[in-house]
PDB file of N, CA and C in Angstrom:
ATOM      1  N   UNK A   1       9.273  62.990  41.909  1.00  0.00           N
ATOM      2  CA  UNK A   1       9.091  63.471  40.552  1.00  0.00           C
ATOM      3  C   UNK A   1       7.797  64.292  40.511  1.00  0.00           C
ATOM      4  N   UNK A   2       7.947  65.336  39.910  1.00  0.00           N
ATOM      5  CA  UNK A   2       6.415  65.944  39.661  1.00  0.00           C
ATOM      6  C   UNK A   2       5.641  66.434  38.322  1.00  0.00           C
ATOM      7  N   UNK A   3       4.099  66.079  39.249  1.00  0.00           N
ATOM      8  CA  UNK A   3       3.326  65.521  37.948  1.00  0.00           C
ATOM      9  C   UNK A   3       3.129  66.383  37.081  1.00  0.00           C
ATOM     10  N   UNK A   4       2.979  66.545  35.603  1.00  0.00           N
ATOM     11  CA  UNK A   4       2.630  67.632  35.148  1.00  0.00           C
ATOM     12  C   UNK A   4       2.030  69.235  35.016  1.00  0.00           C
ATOM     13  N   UNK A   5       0.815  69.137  36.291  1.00  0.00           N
ATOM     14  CA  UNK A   5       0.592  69.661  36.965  1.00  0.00           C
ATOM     15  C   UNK A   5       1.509  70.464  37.953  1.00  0.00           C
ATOM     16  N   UNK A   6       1.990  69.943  38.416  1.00  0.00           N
ATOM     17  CA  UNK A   6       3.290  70.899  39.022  1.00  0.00           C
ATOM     18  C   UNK A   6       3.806  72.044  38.056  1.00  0.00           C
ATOM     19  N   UNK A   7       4.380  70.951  36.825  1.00  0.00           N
ATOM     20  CA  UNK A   7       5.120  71.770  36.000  1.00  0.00           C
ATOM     21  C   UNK A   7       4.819  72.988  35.422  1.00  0.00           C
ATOM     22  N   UNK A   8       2.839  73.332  35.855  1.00  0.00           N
ATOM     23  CA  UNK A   8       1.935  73.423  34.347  1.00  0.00           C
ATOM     24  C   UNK A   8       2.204  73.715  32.789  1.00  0.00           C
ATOM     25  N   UNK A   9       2.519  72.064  32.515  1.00  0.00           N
ATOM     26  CA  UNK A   9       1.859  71.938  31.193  1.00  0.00           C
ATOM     27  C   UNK A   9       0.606  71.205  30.812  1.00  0.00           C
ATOM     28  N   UNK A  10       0.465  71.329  29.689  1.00  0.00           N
ATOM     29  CA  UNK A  10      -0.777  70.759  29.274  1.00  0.00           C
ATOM     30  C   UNK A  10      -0.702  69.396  29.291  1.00  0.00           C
ATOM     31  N   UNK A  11      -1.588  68.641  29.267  1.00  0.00           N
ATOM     32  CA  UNK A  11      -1.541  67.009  29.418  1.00  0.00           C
ATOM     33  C   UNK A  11      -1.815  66.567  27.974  1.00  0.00           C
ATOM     34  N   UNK A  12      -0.987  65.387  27.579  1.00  0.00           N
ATOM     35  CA  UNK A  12      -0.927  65.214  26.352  1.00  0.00           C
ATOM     36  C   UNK A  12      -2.499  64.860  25.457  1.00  0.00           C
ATOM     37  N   UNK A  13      -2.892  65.240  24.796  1.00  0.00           N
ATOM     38  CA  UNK A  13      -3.920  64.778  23.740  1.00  0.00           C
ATOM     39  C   UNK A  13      -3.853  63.924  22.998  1.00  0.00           C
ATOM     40  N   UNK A  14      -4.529  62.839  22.960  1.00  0.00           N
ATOM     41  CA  UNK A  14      -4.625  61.367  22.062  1.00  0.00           C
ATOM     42  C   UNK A  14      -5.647  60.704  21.731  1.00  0.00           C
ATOM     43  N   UNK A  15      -5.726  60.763  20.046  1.00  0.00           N
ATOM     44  CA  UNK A  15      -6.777  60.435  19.511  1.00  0.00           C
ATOM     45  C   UNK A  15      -6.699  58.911  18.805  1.00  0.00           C
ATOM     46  N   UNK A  16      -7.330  58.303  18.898  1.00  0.00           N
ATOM     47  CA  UNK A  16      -7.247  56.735  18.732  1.00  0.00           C
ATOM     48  C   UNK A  16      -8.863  56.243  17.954  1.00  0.00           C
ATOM     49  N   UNK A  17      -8.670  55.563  16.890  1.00  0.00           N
ATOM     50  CA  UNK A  17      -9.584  54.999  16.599  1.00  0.00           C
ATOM     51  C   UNK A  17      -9.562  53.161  16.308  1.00  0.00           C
ATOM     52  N   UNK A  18     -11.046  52.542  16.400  1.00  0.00           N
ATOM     53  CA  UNK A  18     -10.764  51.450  16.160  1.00  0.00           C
ATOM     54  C   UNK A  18     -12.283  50.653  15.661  1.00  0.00           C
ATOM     55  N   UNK A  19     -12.104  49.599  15.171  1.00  0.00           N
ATOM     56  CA  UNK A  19     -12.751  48.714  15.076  1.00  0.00           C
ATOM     57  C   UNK A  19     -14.342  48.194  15.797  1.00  0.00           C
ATOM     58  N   UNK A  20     -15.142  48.111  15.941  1.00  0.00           N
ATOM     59  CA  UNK A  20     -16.351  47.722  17.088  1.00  0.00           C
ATOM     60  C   UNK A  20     -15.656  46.198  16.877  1.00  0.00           C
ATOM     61  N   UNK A  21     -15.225  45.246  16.439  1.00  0.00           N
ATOM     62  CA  UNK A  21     -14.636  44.103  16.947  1.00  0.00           C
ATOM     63  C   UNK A  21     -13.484  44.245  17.602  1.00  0.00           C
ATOM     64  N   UNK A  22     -13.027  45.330  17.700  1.00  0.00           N
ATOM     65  CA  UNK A  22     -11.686  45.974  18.747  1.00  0.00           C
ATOM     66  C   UNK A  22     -11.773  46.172  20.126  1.00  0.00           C
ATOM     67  N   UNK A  23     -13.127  46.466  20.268  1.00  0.00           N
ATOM     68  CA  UNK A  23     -13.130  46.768  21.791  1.00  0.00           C
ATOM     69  C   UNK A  23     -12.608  46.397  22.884  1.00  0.00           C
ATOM     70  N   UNK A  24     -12.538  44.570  22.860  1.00  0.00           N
ATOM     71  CA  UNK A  24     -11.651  44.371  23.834  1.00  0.00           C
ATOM     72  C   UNK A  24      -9.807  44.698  24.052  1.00  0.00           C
ATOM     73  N   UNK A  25      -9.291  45.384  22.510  1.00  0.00           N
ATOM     74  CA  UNK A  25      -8.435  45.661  22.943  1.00  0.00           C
ATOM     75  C   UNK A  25      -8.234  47.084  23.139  1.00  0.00           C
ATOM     76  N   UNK A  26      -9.239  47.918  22.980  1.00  0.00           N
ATOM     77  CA  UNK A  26      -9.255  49.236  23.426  1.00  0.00           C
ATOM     78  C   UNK A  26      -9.822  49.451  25.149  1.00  0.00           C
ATOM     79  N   UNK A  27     -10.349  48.884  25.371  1.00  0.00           N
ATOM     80  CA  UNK A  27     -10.377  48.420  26.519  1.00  0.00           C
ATOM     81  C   UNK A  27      -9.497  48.489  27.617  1.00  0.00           C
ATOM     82  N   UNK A  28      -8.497  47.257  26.879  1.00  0.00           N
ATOM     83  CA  UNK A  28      -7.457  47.025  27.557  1.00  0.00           C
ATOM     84  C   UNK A  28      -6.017  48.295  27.432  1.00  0.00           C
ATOM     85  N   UNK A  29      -6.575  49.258  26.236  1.00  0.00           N
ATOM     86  CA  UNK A  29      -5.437  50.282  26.301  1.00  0.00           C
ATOM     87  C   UNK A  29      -5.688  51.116  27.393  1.00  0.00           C
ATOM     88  N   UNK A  30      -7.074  51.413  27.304  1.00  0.00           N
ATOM     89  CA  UNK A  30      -7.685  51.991  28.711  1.00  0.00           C
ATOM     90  C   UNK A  30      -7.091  51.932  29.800  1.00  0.00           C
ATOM     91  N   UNK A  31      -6.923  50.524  29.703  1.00  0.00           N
ATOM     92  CA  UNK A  31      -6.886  50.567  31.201  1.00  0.00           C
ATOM     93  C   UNK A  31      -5.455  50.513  31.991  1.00  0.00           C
ATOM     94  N   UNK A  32      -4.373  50.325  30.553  1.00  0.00           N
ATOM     95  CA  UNK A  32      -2.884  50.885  30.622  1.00  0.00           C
ATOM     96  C   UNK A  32      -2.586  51.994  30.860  1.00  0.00           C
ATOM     97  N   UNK A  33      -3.502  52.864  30.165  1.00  0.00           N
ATOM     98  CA  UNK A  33      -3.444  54.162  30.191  1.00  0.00           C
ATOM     99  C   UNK A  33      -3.895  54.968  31.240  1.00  0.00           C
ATOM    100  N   UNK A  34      -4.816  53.840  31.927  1.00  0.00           N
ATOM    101  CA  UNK A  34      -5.422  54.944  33.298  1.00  0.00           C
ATOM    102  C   UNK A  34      -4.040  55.169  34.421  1.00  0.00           C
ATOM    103  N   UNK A  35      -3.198  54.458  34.426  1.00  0.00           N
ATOM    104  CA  UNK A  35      -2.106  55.355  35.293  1.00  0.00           C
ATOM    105  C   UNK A  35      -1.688  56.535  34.974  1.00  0.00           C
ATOM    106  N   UNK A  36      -1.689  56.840  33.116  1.00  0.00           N
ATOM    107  CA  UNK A  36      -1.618  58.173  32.789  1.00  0.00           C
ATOM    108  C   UNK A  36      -2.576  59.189  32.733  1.00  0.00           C
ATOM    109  N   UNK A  37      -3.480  59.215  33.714  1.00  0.00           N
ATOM    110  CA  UNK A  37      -4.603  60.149  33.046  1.00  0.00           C
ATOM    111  C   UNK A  37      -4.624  61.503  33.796  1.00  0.00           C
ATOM    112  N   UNK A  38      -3.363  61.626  34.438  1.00  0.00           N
ATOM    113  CA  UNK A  38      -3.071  63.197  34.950  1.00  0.00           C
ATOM    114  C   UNK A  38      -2.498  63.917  33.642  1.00  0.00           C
ATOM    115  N   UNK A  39      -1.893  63.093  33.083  1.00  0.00           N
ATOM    116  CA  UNK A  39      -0.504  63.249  31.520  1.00  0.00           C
ATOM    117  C   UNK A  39      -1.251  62.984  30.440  1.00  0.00           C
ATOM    118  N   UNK A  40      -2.681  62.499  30.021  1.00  0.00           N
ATOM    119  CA  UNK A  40      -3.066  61.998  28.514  1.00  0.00           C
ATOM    120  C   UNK A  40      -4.675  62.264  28.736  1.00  0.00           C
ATOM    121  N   UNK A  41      -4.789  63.092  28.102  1.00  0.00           N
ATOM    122  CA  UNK A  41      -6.547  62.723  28.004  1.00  0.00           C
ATOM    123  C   UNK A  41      -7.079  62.257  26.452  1.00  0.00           C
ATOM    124  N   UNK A  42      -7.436  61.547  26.575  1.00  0.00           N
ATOM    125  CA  UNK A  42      -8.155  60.168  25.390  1.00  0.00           C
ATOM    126  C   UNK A  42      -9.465  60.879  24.898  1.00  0.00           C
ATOM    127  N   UNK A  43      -9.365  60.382  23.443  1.00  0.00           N
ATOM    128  CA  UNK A  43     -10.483  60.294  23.127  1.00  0.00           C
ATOM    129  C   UNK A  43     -10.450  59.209  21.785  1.00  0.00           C
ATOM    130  N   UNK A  44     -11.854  59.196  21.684  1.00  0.00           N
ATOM    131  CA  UNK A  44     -11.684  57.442  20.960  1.00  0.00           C
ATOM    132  C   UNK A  44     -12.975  57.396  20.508  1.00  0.00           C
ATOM    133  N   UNK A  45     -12.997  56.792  19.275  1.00  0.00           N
ATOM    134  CA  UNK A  45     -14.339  56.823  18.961  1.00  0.00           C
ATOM    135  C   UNK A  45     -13.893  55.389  17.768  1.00  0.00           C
ATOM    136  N   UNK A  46     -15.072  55.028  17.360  1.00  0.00           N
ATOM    137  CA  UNK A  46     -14.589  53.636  16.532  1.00  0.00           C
ATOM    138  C   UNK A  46     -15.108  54.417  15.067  1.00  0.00           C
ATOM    139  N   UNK A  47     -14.099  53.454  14.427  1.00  0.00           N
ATOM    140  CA  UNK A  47     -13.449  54.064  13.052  1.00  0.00           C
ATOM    141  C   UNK A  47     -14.794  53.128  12.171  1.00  0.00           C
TER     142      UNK A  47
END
């Protein structure tokens, strides 16, 4: 299968906000998400 990059498209953009008592589960989206980080670039800031 090939990665986006192949294809060239752009890698998806995703904006997420949360909580400062959230962190541990933003965290943990992180770190779901780091298999996608050829396909999604994050940004995040607490709400």
């Amino acid at each position: 299968m090939a990665d986006h990059n192949e294809r060239n498209e752009k890698p998806i953009r995703l904006f997420y906000s949360y909580s400062h008592e959230d962190e541990a589960l933003r965290l943990r989206l992180e770190k779901h998400l780091a298999a996608c980080r050829t396909c999604v670039s994050g940004v995040a800031g607490p709400a």
